[in-house]
Every structure is written in structure tokens, then in C-alpha cells.
N, C-alpha and C. Protein backbone atom coordinates (compact mmCIF):
# COMPACT_ATOMS: atom_id res chain seq x y z
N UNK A 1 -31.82 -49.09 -28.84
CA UNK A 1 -32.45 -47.80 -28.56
C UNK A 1 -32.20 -47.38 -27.10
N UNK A 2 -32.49 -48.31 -26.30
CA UNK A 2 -31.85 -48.07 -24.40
C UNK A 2 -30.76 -47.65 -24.95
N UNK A 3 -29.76 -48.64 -25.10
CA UNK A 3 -28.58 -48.02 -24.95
C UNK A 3 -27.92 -46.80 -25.63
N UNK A 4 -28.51 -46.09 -26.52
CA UNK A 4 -28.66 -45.14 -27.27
C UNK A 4 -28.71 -43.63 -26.11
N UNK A 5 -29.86 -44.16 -25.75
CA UNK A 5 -30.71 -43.04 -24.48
C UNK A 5 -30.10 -43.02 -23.45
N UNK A 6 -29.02 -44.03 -22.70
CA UNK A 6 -28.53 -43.96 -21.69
C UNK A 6 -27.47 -43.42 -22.04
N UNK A 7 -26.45 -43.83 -23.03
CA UNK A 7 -25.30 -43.16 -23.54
C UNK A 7 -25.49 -41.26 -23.96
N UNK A 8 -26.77 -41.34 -24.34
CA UNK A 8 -27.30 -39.48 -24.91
C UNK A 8 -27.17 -38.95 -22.84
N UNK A 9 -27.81 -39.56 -22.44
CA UNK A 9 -28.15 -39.33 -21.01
C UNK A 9 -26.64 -39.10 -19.99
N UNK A 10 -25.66 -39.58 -20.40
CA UNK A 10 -24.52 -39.50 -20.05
C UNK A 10 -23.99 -38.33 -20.73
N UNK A 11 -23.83 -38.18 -21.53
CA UNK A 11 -23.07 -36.77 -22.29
C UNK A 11 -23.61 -35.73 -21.70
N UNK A 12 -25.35 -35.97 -21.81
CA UNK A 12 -25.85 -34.64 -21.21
C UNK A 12 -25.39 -33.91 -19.46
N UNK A 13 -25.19 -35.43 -18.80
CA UNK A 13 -25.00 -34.89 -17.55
C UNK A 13 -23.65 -34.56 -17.51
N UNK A 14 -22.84 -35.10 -18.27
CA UNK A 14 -21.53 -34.38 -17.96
C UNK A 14 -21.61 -33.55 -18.93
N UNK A 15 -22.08 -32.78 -19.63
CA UNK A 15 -21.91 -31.53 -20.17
C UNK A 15 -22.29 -30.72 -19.27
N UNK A 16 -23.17 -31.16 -18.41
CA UNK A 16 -24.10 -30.13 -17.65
C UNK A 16 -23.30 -29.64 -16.22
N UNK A 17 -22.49 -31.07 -15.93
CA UNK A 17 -21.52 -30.78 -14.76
C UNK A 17 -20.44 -30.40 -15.46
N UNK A 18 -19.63 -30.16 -16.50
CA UNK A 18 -18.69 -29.20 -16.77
C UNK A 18 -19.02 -27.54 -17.15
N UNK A 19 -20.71 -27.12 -17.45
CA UNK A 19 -21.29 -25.86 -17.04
C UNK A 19 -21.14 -25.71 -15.94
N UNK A 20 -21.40 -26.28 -14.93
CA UNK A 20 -21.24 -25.91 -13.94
C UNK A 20 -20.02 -25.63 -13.11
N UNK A 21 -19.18 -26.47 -13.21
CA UNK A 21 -17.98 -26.13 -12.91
C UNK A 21 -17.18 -24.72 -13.13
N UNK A 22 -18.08 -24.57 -14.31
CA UNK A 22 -17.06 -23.57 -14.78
C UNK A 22 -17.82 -22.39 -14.11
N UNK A 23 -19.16 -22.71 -14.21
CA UNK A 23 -19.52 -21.29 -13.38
C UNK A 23 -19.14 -20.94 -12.05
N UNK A 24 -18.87 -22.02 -11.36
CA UNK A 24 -18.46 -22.32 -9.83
C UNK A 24 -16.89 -21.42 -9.87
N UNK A 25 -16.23 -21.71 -10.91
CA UNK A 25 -14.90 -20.98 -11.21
C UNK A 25 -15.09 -19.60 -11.55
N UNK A 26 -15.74 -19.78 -12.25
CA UNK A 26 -16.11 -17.69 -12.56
C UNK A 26 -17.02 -17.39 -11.05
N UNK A 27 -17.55 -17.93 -10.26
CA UNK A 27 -17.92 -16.99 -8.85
C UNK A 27 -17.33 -17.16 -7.79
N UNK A 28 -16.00 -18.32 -7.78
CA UNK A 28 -14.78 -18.52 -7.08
C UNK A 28 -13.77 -17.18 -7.53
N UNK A 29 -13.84 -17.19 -8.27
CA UNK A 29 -12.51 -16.22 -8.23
C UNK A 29 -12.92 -14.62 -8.47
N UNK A 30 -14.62 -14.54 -8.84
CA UNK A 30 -14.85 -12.99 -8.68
C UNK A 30 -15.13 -12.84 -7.14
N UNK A 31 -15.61 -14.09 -5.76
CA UNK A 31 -15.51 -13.57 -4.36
C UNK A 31 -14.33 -13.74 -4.06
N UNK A 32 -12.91 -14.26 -4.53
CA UNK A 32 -11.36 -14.25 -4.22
C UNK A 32 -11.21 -12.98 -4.14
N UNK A 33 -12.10 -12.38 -5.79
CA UNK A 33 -11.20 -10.59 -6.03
C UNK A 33 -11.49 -10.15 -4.69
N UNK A 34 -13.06 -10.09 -4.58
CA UNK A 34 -13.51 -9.23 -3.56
C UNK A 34 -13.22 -9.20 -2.51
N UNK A 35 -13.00 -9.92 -2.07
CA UNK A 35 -12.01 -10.46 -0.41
C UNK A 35 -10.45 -10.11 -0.47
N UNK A 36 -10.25 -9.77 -1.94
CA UNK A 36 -8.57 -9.36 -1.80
C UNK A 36 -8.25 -7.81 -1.20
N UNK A 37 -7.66 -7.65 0.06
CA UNK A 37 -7.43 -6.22 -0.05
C UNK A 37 -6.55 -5.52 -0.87
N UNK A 38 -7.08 -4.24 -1.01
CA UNK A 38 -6.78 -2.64 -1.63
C UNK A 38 -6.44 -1.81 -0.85
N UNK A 39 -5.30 -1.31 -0.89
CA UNK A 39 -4.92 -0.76 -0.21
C UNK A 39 -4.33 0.95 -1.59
N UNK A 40 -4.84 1.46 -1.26
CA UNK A 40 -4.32 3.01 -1.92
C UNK A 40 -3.48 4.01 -1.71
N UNK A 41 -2.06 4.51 -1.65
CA UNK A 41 -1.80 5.53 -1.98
C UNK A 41 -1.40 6.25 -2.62
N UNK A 42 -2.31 7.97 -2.51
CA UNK A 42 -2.12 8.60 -3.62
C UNK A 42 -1.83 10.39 -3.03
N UNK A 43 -1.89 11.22 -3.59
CA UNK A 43 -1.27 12.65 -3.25
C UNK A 43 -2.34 13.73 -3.79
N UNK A 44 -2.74 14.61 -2.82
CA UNK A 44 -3.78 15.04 -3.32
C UNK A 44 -3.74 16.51 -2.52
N UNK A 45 -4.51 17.33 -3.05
CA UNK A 45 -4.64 18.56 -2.15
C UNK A 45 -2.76 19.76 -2.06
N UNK A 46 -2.44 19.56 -3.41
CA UNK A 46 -1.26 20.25 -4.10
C UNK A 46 -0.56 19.22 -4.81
N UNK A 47 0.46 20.26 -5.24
CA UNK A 47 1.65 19.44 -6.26
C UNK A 47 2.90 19.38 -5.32
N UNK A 48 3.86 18.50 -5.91
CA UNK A 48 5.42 18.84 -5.43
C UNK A 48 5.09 18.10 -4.09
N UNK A 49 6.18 19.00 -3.03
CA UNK A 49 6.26 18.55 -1.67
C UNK A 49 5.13 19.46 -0.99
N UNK A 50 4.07 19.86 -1.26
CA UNK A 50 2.93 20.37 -0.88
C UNK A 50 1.76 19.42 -1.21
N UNK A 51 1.60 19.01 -1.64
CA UNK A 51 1.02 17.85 -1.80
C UNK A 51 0.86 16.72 -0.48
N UNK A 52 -0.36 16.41 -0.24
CA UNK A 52 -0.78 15.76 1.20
C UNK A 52 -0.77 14.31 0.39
N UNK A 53 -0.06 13.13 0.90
CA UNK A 53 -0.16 11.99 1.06
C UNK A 53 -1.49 11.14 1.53
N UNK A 54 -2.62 10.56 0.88
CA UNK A 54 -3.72 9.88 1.06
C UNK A 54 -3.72 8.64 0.92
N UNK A 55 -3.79 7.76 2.49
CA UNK A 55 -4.02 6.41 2.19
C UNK A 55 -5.25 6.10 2.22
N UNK A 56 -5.76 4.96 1.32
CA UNK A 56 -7.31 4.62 1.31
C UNK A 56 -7.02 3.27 1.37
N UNK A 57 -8.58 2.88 2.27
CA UNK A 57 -8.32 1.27 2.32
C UNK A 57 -9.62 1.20 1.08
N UNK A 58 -9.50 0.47 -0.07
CA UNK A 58 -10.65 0.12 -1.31
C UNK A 58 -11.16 -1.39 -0.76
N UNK A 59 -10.59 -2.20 0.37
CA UNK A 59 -10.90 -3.39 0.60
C UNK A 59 -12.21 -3.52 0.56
N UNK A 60 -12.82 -5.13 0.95
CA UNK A 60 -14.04 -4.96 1.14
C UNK A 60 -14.42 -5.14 3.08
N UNK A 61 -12.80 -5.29 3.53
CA UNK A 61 -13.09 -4.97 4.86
C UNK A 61 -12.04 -4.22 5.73
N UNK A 62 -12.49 -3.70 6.77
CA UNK A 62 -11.57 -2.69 7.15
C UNK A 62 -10.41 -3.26 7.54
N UNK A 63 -9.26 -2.15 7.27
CA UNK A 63 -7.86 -3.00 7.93
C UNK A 63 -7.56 -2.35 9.38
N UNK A 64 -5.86 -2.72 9.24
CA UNK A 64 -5.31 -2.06 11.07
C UNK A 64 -4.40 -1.40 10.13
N UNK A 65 -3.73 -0.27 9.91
CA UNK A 65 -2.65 0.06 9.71
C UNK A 65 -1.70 -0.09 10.64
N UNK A 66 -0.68 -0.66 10.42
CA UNK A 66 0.01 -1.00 11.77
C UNK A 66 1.33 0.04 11.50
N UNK A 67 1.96 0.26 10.44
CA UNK A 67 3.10 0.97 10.40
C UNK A 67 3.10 2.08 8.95
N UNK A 68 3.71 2.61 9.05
CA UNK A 68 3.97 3.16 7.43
C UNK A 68 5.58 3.44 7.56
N UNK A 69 6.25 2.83 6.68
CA UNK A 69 7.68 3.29 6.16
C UNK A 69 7.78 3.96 5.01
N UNK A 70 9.33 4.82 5.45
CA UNK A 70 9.11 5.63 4.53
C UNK A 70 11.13 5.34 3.65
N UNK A 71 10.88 5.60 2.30
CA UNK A 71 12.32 4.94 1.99
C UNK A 71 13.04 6.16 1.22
N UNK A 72 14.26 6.44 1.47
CA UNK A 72 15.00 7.65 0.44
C UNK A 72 15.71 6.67 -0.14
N UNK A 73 15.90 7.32 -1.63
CA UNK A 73 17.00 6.23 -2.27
C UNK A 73 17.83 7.51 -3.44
N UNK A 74 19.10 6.77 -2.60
CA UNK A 74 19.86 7.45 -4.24
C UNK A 74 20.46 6.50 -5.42
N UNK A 75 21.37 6.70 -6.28
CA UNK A 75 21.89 5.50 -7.04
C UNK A 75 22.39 4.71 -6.25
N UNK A 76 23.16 4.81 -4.99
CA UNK A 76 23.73 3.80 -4.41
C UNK A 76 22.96 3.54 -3.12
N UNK A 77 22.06 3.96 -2.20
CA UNK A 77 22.06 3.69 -1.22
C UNK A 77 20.79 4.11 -0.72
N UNK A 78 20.05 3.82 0.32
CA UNK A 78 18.71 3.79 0.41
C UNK A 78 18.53 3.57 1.96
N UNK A 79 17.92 4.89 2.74
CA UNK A 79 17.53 4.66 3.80
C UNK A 79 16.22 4.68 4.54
N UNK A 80 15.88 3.83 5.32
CA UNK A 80 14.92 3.94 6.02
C UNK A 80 13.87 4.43 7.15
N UNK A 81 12.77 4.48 7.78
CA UNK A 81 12.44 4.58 8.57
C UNK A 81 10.44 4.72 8.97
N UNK A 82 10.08 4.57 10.09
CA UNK A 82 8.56 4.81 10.28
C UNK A 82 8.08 6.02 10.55
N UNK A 83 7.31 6.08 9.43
CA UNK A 83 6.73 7.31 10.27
C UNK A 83 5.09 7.21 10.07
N UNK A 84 4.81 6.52 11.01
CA UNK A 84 3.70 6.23 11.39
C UNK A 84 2.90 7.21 12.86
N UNK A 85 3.59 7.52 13.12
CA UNK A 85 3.51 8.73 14.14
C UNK A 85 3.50 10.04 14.05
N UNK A 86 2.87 10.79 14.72
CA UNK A 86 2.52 12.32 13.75
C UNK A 86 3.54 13.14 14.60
N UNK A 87 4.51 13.99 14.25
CA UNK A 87 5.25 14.80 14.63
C UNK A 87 4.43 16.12 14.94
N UNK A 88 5.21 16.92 15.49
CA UNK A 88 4.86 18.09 16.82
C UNK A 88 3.62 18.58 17.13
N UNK A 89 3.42 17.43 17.80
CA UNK A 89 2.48 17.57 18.63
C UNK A 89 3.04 17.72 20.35
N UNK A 90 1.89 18.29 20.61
CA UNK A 90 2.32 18.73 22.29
C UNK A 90 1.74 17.30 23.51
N UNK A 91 2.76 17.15 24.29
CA UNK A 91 2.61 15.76 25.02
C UNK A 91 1.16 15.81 25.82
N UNK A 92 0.42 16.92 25.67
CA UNK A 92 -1.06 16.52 26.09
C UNK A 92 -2.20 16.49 24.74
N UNK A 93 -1.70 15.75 24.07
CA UNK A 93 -2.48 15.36 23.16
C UNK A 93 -3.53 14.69 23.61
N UNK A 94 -5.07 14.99 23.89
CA UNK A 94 -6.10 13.80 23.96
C UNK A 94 -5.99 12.61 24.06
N UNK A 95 -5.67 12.30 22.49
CA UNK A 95 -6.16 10.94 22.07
C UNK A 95 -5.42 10.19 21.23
N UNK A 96 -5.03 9.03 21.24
CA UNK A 96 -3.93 8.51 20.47
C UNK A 96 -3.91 8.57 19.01
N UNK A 97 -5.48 8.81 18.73
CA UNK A 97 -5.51 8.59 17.40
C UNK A 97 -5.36 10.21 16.76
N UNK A 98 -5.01 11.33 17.29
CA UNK A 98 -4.46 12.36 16.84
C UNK A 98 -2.77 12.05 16.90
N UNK A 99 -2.13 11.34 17.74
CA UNK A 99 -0.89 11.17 17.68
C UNK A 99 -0.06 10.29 16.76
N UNK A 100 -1.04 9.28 16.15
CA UNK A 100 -0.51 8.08 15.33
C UNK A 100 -1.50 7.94 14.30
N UNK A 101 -1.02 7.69 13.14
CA UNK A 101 -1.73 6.74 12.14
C UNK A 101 -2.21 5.71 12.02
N UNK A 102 -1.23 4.78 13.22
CA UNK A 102 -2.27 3.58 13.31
C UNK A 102 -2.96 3.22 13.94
N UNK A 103 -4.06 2.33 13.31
CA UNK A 103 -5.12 1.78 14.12
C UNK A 103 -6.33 1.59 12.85
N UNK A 104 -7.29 1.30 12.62
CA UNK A 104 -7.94 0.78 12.26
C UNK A 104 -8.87 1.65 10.70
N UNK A 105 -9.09 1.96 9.90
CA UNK A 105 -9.54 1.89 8.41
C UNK A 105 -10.59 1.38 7.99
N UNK A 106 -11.68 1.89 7.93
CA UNK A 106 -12.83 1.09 7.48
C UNK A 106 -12.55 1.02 6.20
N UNK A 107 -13.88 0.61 5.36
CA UNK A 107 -13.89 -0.04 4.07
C UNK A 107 -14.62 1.42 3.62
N UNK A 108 -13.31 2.15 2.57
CA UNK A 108 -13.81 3.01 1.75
C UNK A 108 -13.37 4.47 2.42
N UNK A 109 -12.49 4.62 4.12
CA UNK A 109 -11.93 5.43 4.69
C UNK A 109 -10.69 6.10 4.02
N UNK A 110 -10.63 6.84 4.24
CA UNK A 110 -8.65 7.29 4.20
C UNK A 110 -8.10 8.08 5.34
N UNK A 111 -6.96 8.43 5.37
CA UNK A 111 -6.13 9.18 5.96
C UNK A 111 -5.33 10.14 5.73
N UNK A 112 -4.92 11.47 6.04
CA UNK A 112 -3.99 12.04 5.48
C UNK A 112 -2.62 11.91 6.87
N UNK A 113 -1.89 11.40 5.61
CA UNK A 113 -0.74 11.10 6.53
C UNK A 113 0.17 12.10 6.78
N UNK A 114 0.12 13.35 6.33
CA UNK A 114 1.06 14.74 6.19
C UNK A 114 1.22 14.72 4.66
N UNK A 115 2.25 15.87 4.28
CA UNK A 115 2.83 16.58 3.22
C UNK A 115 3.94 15.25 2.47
N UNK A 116 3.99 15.41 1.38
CA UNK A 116 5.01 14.61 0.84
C UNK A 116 6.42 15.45 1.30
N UNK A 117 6.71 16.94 1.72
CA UNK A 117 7.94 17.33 2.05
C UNK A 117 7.89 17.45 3.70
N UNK A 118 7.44 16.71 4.50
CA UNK A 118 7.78 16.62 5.48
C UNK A 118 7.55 15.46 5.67
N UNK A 119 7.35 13.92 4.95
CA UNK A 119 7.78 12.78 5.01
C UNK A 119 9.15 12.79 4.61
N UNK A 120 9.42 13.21 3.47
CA UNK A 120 11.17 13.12 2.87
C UNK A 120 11.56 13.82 3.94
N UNK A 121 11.12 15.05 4.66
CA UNK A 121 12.28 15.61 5.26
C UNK A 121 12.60 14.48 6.88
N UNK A 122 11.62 14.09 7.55
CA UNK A 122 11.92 13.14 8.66
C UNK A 122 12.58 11.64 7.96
N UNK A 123 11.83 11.63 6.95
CA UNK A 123 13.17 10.87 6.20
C UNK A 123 14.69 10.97 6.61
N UNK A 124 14.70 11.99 5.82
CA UNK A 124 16.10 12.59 5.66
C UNK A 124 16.78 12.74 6.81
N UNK A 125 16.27 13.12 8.00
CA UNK A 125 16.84 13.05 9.16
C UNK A 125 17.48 11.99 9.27
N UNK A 126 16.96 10.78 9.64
CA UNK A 126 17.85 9.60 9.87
C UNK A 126 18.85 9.38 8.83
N UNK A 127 18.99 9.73 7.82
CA UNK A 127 20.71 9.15 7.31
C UNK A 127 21.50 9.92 7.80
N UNK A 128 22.79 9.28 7.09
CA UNK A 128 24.09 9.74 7.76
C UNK A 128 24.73 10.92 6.79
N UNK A 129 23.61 11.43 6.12
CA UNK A 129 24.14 12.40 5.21
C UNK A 129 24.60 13.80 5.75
N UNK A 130 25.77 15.08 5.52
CA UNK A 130 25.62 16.23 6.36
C UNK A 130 24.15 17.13 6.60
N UNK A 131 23.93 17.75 7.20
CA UNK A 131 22.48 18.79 6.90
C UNK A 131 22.67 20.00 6.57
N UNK A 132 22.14 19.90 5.44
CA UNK A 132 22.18 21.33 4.47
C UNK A 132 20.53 21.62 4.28
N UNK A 133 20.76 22.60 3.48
CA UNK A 133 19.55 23.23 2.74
C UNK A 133 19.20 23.12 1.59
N UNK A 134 19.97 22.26 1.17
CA UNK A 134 19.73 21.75 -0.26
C UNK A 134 18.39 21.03 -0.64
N UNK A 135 17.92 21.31 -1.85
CA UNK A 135 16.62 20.97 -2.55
C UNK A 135 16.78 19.11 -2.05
N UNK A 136 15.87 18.38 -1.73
CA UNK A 136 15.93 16.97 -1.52
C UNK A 136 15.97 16.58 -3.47
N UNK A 137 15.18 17.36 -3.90
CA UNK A 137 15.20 16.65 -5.63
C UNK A 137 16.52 16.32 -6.07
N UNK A 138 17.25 17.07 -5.50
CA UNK A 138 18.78 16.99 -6.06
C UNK A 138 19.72 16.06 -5.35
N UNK A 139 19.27 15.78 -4.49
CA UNK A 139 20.03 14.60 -3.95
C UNK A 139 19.80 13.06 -3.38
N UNK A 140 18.17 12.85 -3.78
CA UNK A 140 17.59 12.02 -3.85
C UNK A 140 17.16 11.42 -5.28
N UNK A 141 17.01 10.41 -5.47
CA UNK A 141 16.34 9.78 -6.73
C UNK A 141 15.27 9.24 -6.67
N UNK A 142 14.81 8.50 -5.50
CA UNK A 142 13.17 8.73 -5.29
C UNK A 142 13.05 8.46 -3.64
N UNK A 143 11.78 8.22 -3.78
CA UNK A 143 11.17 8.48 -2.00
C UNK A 143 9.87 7.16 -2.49
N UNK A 144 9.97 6.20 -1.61
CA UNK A 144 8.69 5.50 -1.22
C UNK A 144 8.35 4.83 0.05
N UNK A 145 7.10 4.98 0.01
CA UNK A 145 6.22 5.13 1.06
C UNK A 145 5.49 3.33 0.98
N UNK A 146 5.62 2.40 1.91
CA UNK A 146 5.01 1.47 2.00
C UNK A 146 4.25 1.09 3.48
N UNK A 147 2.64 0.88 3.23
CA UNK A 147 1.69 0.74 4.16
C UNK A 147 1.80 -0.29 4.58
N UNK A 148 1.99 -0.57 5.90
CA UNK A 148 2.04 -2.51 6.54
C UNK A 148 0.78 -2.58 7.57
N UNK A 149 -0.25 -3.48 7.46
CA UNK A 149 -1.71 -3.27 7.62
C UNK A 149 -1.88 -4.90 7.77
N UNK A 150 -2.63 -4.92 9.01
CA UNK A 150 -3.84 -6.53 8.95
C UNK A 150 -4.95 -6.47 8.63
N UNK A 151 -5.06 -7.35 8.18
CA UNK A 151 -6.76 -8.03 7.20
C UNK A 151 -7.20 -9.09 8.27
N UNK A 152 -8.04 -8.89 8.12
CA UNK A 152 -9.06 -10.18 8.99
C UNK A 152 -8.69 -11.19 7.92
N UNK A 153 -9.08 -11.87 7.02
CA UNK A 153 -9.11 -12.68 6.58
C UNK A 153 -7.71 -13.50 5.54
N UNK A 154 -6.42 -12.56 6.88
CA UNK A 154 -5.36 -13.06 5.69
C UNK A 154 -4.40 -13.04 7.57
N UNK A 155 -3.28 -14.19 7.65
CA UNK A 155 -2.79 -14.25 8.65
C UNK A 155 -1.46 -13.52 8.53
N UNK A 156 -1.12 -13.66 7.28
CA UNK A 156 -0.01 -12.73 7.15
C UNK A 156 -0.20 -11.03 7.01
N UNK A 157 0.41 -10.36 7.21
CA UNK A 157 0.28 -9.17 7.19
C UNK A 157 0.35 -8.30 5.57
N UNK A 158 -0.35 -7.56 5.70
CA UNK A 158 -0.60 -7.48 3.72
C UNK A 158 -0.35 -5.79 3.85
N UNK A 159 0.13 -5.30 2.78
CA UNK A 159 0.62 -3.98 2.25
C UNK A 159 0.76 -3.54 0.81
N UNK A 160 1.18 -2.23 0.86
CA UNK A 160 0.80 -1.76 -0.40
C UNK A 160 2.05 -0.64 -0.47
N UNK A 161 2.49 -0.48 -1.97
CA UNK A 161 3.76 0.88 -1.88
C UNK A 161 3.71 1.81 -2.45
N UNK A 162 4.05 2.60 -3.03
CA UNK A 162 4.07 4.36 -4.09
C UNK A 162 5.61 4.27 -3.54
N UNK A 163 6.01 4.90 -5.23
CA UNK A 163 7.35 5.57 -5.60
C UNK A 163 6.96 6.14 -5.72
N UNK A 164 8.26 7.13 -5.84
CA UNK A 164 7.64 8.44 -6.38
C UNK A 164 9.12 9.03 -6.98
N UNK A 165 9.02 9.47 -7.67
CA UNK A 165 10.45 10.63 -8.71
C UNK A 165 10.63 11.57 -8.52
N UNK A 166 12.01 12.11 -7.72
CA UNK A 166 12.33 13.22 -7.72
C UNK A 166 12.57 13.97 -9.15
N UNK A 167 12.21 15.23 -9.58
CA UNK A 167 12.52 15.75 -10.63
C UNK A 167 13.12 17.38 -10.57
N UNK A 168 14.25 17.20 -10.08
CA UNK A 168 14.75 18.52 -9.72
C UNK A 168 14.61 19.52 -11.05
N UNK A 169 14.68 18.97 -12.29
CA UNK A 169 14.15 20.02 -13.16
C UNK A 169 12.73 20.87 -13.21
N UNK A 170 11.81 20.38 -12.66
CA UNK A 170 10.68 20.73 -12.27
C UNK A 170 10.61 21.04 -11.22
N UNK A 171 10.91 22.65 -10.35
CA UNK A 171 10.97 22.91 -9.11
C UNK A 171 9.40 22.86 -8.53
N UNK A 172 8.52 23.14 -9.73
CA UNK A 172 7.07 23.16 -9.07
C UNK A 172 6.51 22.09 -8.88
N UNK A 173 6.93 21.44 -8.87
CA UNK A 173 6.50 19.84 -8.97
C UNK A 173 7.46 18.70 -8.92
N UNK A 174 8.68 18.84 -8.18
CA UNK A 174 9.80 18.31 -7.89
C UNK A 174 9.58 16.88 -7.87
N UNK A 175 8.23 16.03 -7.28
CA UNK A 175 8.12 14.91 -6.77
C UNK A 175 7.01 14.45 -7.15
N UNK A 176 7.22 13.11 -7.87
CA UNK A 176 5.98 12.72 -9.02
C UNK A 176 5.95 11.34 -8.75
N UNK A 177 4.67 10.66 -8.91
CA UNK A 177 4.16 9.23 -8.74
C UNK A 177 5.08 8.54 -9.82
N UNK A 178 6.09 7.49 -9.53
CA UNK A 178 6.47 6.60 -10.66
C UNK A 178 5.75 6.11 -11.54
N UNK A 179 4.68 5.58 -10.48
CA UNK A 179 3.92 4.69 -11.24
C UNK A 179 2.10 5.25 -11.31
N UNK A 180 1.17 4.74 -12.22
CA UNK A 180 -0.29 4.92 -12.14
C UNK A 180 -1.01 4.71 -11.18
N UNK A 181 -0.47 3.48 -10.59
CA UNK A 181 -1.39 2.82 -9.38
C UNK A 181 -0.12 2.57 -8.81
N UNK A 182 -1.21 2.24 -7.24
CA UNK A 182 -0.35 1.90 -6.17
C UNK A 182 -0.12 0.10 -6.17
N UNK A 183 0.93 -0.43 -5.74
CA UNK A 183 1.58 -1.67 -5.95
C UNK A 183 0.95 -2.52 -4.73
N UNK A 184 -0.18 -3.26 -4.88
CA UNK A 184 0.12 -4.20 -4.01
C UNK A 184 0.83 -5.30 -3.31
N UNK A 185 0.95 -5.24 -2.59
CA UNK A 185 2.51 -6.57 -2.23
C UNK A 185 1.16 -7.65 -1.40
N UNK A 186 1.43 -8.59 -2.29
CA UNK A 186 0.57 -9.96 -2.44
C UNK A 186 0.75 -11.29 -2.55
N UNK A 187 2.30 -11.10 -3.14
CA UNK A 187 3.20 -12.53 -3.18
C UNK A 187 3.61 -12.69 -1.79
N UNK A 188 3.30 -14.23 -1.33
CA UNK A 188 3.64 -14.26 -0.16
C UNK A 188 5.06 -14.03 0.37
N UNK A 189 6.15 -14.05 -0.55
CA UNK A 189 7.49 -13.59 -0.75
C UNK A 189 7.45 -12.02 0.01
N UNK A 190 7.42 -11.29 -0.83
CA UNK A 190 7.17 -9.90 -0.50
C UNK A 190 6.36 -9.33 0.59
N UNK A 191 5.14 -10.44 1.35
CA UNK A 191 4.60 -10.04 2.67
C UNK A 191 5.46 -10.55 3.54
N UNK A 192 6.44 -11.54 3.46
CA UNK A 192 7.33 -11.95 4.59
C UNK A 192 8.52 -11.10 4.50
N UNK A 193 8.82 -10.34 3.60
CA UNK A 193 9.91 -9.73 3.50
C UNK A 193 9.12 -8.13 4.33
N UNK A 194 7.77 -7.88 3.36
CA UNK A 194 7.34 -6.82 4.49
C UNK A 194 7.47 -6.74 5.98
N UNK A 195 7.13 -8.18 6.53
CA UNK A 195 7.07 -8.47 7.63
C UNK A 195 8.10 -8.28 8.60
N UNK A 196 9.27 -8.60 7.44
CA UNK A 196 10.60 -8.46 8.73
C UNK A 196 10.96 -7.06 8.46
N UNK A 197 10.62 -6.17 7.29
CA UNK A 197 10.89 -4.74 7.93
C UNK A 197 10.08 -4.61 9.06
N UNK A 198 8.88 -4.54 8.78
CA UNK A 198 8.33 -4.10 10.09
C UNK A 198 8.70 -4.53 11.43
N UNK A 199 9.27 -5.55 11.28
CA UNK A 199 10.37 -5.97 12.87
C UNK A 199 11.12 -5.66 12.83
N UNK A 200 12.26 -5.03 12.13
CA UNK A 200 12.88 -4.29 12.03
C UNK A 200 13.35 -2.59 12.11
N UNK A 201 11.96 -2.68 12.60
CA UNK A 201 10.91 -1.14 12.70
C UNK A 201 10.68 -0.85 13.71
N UNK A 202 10.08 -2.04 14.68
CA UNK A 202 9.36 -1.62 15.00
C UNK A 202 10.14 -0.71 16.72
């Protein structure tokens, strides 16, 4: 009969420590989510290249935006550049933070970073293409925009991207989100590869 009760007494406690475990796992990995940053962008306030570019930080803590690149791509070839800096402005600007985008994002902030047609167009400046007046829909195949940002609680530098589709058949709306959501880049692969654009940037 002891040994009955001690053996019942054993099952129970390890049943009771594999409940637990498991709950320890379901509130391990719902404070992982929460600590993971979010980073958002999306286009709002028109269609097409009228349309204002909105980054949001959804984290649960504020970031740094440190850069934003911006990418043209056609079937063959794809160029770069930052534009993290706000164009024409007059050299007595106040305050830095009217002159640049980066710097700091609370939890649940955004930004408007300009027009989606005057990112493609400072885009467009830097390649080696001639300058015309031609529609960008027609000679681009898409345009994306990737945020490079520090987290307190991550040593590597963490970011987020939007494509977007040129659709020259649609003049009113030339330039459309590829995708539903914005892509976090989370594999540590893809933050070291972020990383050396942004040295490459900077």
C-alpha cells in the first residue's frame, strides 16, 4: 500500500511539473512576442505617387530610426540610396528634427516620411539612367523602402521593408503595396546584411 502511494505520489508530481512547464512555455514566448519589434510601413493620405509614406513603430518600445533606404528596381538592375533626410529645406532650419527622420519613435508614434513620388523621384536621381519626363511606372518595376532602426533590447540593428508595384496601366494609382503587411527582417541573416547596407550608406 506505501509503495502504491509513493509511486501515485510520483506521477502526480511529475504531471504537475510537466503543467507547468508548459505554461512557463506559453508565457515565454507570448513576452518573446511582445518584446519583438514592429516596425510599420504603410501609405496613407492619397493614392498613386500622392500618397504620403507612414512609418509606425507597433513595438512595445520606442526605437532610433537611424536610416531609411530607398530601392528602384527594374528586370535587370536595381538602385539605391538614403533618404532619410528631408529635402528643400532652407539652411536655417531650427531644429534637426525638421531636417531628418532620424532619431527616436516612441511606442505607437509615426512619421510621415514625404510622398511616395518624391521618394522614387530622389530615387531616381542617383542612377545612371538619362533624365526625361517619363512616367517612373513605365520604367520601373518596383520601388522599396526599408527602415534600419535600434531597439534597446536587441544589439543588432532590426528593420522592416514595403514593395511596392509599379502599374503603369493604372495612371491613377500607378504605385501599389506588393504585399498586405510590412516585412519584418528578423533573421539574423538579413539584419547583418541590413547592417552592411547601412554602412554602405552611410
Amino acid at each position: 500500500m506505501s509503495d502504491n502511494s509513493s509511486a501515485l505520489s510520483v506521477v502526480i508530481n511529475l504531471a504537475m511539473l510537466i503543467v507547468w512547464i508548459f505554461y512557463l512555455q506559453i508565457f515565454l514566448v507570448a513576452y518573446l512576442r511582445q518584446r519583438k519589434p514592429k516596425i510599420l510601413i504603410n501609405r496613407g493620405g492619397g493614392t498613386g505617387m500622392k500618397a504620403h509614406c507612414i512609418v509606425s513603430n507597433m513595438s512595445q518600445e520606442p526605437i532610433y530610426v537611424q536610416s531609411i533606404l530607398a530601392i528602384l528596381k527594374t528586370d535587370t538592375r536595381s538602385w539605391m540610396m538614403a533618404v532619410t533626410d528631408v529635402e528643400g529645406l532652407d539652411e536655417g532650419t531650427p531644429r534637426a528634427s525638421e531636417a531628418t527622420n532620424q532619431g527616436p519613435l516612441c511606442q505607437g508614434d509615426h512619421m510621415d516620411i514625404g510622398t511616395l513620388g518624391s521618394l522614387v523621384e530622389r530615387t531616381r536621381r542617383c542612377t545612371d539612367l538619362p533624365d526625361t519626363d517619363e512616367d517612373p511606372s513605365t520604367v520601373f518595376k518596383e520601388f522599396e523602402l526599408i527602415v534600419v532602426a535600434a531597439h534597446s533590447s536587441d544589439a543588432l540593428t532590426i528593420g522592416a521593408k514595403r514593395t511596392f508595384n509599379f502599374k503603369p496601366e493604372a495612371p491613377g494609382d500607378s504605385i501599389v503595396p506588393a504585399t498586405v503587411e510590412t516585412k519584418q527582417i528578423s533573421a539574423i541573416w538579413e539584419r547583418r546584411h541590413v547592417q552592411r547596407l547601412l554602412q554602405e550608406n552611410l
